[in-house]
Protein backbone atom coordinates (compact mmCIF):
# COMPACT_ATOMS: atom_id res chain seq x y z
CA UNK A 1 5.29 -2.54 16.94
CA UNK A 2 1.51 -4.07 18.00
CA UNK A 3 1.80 -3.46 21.73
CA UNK A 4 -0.92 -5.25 23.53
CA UNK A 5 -3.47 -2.30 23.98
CA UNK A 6 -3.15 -1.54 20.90
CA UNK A 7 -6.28 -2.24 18.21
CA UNK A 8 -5.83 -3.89 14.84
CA UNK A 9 -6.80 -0.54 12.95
CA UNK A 10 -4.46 1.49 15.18
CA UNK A 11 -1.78 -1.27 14.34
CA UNK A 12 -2.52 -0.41 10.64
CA UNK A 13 -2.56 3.71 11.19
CA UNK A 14 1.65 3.05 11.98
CA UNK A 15 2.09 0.52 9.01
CA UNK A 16 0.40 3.28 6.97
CA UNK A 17 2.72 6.06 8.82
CA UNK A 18 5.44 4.11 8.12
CA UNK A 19 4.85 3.23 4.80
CA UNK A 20 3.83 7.09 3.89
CA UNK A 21 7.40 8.42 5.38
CA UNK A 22 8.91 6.13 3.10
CA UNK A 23 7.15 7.10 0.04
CA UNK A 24 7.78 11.13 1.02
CA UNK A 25 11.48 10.29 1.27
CA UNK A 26 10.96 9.30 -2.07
CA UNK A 27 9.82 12.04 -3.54
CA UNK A 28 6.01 10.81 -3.93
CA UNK A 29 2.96 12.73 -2.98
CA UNK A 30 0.48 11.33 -0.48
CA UNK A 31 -3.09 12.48 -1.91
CA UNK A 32 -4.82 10.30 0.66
CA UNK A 33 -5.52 7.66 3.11
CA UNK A 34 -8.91 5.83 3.72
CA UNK A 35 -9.44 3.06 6.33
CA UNK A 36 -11.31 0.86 4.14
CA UNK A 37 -11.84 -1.95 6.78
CA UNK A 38 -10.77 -2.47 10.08
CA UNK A 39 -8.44 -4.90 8.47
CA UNK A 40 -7.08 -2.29 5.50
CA UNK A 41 -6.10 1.22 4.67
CA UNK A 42 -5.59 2.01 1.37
CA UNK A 43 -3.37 4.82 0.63
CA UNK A 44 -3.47 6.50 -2.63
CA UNK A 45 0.21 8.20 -4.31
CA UNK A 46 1.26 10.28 -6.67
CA UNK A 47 4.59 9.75 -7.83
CA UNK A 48 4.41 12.59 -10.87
CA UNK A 49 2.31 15.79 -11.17
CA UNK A 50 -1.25 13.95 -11.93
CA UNK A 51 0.01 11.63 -14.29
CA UNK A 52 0.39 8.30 -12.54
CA UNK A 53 -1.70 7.38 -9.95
CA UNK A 54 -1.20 4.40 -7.72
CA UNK A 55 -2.88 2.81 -4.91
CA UNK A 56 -1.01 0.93 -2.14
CA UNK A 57 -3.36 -0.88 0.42
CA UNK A 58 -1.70 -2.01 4.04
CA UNK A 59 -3.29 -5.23 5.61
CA UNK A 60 -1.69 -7.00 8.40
CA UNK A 61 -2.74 -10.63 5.86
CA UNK A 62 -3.01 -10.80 2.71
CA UNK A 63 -6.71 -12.30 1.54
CA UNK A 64 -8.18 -12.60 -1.49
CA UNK A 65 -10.48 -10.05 -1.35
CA UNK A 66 -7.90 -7.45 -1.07
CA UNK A 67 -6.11 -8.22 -4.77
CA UNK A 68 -10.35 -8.16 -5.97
CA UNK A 69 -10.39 -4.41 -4.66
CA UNK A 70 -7.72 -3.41 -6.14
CA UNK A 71 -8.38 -5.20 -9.19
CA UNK A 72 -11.49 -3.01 -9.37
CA UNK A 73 -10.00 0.13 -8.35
CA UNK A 74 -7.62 -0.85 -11.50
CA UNK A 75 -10.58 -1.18 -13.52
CA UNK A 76 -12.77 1.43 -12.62
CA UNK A 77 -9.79 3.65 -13.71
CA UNK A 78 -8.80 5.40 -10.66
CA UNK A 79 -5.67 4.59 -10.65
CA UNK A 80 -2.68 2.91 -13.00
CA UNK A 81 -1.12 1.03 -10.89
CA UNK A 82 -1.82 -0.85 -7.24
CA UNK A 83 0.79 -2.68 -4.68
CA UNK A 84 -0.30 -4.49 -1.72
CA UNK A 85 1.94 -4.01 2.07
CA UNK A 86 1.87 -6.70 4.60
CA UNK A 87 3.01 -7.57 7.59
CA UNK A 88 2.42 -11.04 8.63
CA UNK A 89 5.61 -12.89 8.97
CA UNK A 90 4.31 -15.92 7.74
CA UNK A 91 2.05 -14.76 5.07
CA UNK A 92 2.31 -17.21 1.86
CA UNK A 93 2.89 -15.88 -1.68
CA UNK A 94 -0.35 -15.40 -3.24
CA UNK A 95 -0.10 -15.28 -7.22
CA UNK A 96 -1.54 -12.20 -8.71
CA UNK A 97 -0.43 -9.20 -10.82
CA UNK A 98 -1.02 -7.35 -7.91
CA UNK A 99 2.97 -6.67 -6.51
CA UNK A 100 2.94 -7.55 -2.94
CA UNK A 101 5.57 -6.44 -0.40
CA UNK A 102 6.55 -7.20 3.18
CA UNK A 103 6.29 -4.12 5.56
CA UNK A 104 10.35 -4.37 5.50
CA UNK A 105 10.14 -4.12 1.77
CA UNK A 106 8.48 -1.17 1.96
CA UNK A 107 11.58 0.75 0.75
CA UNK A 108 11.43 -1.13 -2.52
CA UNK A 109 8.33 -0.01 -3.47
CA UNK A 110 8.78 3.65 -3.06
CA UNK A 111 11.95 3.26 -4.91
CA UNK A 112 10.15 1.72 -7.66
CA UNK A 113 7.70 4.01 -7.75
CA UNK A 114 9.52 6.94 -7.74
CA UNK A 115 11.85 5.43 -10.60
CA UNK A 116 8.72 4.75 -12.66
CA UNK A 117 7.24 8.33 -11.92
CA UNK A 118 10.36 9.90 -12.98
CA UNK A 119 9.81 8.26 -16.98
């Protein structure tokens, strides 16, 4: 919960919280988390031992520039696989093979994940 002292960033450092206790109860390794903007934190996972790699970025909105980052973190090779977390109630379905996920979804993902890291 935003309370009204509360910064945009800081907002994001308890989506990320959030979204990291999920993924531990889950069975996936947090390796780190990097504010990339005051508007995102990426946070990257690893759901087996080194072998798949996946990036999850938490914005409060969804813009375009955040599928292009992770498209190049894709690309560069970092990483096999990227999911975007928001939390905007209102926040429109942008097409992309990005996954994205509402903050209440957030249990999805890390069940997904973990299946996929258990192959």
């Amino acid at each position: 919960m935003i309370h009204a002292t509360q910064s945009g960033s800081d907002a994001l450092v308890d989506v990320a919280r959030l979204c990291e206790e999920q993924f531990r109860a889950n069975g996936i390794t947090i390796l780190a988390r990097v504010l990339d903007s005051e508007r995102a934190i990426d946070i990257a996972l690893s759901s087996t031992v080194g072998d798949a790699l996946t990036v999850v970025r938490c914005v409060a909105r969804i813009e375009p520039v955040d599928y292009r980052a992770l498209q190049s973190m894709l690309i560069e090779g970092d990483f096999n696989g990227a999911a975007l977390i928001f939390t905007a109630e209102d926040q429109p379905h942008l097409s992309s093979e990005i996954p994205s996920y509402s903050l209440a979804r957030v249990d999805e993902l890390a069940a997904l994940l973990s299946r996929d890291g258990a192959k």
